[in-house]
N, C-alpha and C. Protein backbone atom coordinates (compact mmCIF):
# COMPACT_ATOMS: atom_id res chain seq x y z
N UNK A 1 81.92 157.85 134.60
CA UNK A 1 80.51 158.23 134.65
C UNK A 1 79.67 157.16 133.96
N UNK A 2 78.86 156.64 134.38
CA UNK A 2 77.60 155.84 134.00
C UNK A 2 76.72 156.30 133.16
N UNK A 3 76.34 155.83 132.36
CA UNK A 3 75.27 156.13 131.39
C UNK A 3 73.95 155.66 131.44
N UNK A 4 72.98 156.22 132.09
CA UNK A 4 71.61 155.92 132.25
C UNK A 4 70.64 156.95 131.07
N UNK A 5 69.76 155.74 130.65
CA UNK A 5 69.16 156.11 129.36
C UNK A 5 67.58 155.93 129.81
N UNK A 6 66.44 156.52 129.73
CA UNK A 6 65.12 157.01 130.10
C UNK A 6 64.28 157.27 128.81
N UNK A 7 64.00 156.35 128.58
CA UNK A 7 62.97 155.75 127.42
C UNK A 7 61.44 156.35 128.18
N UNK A 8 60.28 157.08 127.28
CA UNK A 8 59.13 157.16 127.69
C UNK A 8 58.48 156.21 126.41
N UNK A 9 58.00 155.30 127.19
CA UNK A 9 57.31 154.36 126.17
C UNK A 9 55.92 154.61 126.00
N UNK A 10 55.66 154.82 124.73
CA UNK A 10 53.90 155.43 124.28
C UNK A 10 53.08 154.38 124.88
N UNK A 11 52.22 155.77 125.67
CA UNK A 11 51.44 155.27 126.43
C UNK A 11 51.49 153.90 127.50
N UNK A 12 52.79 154.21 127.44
CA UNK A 12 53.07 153.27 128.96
C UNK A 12 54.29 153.40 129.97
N UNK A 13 55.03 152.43 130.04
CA UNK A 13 55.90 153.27 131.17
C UNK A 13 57.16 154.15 131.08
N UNK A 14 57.77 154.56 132.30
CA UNK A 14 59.42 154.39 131.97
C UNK A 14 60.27 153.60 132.24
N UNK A 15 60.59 153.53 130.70
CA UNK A 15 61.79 152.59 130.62
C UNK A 15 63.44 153.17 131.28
N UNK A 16 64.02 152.53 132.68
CA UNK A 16 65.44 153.18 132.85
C UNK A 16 66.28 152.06 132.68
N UNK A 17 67.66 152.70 131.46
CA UNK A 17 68.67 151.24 131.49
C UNK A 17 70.29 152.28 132.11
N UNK A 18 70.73 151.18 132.70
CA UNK A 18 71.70 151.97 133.62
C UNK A 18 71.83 151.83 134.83
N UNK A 19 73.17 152.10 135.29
CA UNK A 19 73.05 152.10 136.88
C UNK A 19 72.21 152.82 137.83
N UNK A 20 71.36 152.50 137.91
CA UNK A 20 71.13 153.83 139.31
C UNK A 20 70.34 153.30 140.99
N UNK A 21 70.00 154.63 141.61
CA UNK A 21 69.91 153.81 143.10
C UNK A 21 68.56 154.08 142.97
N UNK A 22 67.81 153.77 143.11
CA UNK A 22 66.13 154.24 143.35
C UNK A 22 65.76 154.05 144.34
N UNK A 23 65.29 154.96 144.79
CA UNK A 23 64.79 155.35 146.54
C UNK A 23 63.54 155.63 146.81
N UNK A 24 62.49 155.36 147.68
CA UNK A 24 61.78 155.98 148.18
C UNK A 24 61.33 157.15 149.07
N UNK A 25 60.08 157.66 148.96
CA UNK A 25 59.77 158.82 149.63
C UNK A 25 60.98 159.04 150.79
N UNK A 26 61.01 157.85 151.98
CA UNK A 26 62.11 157.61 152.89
C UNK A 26 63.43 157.19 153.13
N UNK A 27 63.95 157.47 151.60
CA UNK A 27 65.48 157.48 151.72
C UNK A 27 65.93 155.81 151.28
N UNK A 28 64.89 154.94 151.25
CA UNK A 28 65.07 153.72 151.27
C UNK A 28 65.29 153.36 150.24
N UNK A 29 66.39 151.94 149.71
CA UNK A 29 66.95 151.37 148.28
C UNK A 29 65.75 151.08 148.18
N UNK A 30 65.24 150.97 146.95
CA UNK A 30 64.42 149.77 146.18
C UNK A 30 65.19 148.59 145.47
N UNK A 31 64.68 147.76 145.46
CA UNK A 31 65.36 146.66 144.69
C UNK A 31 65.25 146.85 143.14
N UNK A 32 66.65 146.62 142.62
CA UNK A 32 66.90 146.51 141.11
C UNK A 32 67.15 145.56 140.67
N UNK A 33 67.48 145.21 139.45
CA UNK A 33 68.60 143.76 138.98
C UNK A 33 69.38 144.51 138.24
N UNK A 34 70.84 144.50 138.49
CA UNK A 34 71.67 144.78 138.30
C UNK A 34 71.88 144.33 136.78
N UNK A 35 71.89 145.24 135.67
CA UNK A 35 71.71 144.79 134.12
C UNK A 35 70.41 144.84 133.52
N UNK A 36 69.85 144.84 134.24
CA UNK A 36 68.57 145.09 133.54
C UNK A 36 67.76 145.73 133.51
N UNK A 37 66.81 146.68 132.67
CA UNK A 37 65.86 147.98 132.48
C UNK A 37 64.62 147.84 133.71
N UNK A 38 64.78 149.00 134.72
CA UNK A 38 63.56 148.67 135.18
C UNK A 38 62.49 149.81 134.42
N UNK A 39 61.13 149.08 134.75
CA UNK A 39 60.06 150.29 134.27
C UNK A 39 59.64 150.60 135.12
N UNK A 40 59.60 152.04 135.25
CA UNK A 40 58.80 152.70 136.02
C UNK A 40 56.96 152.92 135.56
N UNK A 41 56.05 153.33 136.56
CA UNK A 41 54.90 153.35 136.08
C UNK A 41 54.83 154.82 136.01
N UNK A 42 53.52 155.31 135.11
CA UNK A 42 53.30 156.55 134.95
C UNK A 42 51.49 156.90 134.82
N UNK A 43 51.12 155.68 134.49
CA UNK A 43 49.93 155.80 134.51
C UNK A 43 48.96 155.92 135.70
N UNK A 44 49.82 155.54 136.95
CA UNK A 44 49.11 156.06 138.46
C UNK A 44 48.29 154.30 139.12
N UNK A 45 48.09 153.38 137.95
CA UNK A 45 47.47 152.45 138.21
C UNK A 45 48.31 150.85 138.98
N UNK A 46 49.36 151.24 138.95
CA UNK A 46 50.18 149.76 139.57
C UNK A 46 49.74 149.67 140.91
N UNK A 47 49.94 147.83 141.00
CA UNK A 47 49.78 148.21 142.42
C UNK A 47 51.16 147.24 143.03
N UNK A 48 51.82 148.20 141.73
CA UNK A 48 53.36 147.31 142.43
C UNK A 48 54.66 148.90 141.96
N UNK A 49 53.46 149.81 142.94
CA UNK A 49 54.33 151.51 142.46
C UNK A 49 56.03 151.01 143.56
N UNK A 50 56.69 151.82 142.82
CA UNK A 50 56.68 152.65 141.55
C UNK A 50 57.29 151.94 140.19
N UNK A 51 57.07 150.56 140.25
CA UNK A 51 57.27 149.56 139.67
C UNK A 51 56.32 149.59 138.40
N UNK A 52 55.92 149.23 137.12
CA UNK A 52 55.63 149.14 135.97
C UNK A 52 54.68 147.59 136.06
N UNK A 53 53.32 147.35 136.24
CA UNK A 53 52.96 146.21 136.42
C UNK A 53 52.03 145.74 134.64
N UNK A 54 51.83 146.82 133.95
CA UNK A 54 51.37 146.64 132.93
C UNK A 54 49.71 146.91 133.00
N UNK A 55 49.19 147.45 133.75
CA UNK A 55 48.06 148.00 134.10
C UNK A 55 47.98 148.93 133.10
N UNK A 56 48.64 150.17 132.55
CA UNK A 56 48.25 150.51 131.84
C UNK A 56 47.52 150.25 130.38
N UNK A 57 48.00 149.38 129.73
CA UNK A 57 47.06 148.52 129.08
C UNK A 57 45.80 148.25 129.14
N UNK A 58 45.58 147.92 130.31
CA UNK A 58 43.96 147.60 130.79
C UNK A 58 43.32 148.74 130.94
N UNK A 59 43.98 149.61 131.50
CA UNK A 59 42.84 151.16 131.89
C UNK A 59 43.02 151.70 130.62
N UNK A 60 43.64 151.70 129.78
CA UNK A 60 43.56 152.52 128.23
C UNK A 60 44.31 153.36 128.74
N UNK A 61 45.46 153.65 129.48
CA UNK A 61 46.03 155.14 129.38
C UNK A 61 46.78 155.48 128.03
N UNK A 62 46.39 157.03 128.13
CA UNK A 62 47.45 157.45 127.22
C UNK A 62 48.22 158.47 127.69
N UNK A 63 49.37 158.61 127.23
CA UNK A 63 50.84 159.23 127.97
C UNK A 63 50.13 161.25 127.28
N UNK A 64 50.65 161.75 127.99
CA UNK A 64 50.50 163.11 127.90
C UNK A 64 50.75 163.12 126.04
N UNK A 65 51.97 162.48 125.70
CA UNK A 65 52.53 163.02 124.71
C UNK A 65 51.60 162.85 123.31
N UNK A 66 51.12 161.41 124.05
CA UNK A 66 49.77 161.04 122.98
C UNK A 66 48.63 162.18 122.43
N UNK A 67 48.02 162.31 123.87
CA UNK A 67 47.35 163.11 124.18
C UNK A 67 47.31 164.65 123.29
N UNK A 68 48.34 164.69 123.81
CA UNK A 68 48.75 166.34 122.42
C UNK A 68 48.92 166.49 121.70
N UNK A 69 49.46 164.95 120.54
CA UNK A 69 49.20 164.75 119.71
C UNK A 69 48.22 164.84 118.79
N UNK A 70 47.14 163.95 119.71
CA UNK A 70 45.74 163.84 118.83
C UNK A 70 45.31 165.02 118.74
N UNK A 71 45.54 165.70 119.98
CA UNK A 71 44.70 167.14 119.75
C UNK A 71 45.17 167.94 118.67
N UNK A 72 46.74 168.30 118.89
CA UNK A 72 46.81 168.79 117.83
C UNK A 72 46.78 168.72 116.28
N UNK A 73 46.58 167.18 116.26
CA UNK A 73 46.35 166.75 114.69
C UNK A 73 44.68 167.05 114.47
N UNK A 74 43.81 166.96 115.44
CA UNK A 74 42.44 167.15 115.57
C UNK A 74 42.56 168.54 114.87
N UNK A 75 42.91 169.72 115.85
CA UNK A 75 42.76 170.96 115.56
C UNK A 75 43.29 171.43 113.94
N UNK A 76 44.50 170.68 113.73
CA UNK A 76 44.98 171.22 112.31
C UNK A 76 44.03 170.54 110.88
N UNK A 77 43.10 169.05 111.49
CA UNK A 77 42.70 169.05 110.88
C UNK A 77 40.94 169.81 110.20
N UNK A 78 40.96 170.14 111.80
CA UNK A 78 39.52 170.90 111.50
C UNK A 78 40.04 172.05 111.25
N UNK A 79 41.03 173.19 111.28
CA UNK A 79 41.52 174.33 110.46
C UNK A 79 41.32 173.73 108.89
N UNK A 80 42.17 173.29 108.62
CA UNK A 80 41.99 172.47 107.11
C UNK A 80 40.70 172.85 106.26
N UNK A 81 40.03 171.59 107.52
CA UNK A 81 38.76 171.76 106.93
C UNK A 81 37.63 173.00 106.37
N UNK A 82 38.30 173.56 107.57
CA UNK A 82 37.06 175.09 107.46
C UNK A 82 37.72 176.09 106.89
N UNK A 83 39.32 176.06 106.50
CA UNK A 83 39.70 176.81 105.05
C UNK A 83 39.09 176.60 103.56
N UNK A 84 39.21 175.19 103.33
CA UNK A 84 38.55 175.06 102.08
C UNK A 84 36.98 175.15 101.67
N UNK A 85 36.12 175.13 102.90
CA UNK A 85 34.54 174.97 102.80
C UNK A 85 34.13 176.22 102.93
């Protein structure tokens, strides 16, 4: 059995290291390099899908995980706040 490992890199892509076949909508190989991590995109902006072109950078995305982060550090910190005042 092969070991494929799926890195979500903050606020940018996925990282896959490992064998695998990646296909399109139509059943079709995509090209890999054999040994080496491809990234997938997640931010919706490549225009080399489903390939990782580094676009995210430029549009400012941030990954969901970010996202829920801030909020929830937002919210605990305005609880905080409006306990002690």
């Amino acid at each position: 059995m092969t070991n494929v490992r799926i890195t979500v890199n903050r606020n940018g892509s996925l990282k896959v290291e490992g064998a695998i076949d990646l296909v399109d909508a139509d059943g079709n190989s995509l090209p890999t390099r054999e040994g080496k991590p491809v990234h997938l995109c997640r931010c919706g902006g490549s225009t080399n899908k489903p390939f990782c072109d580094g676009t995210h950078s430029k549009i400012g995305f941030i990954g969901a995980e970010a996202a829920v982060d801030a909020a929830t550090k937002a919210v605990r910190e305005a609880e905080a706040g409006g306990e002690s005042g």
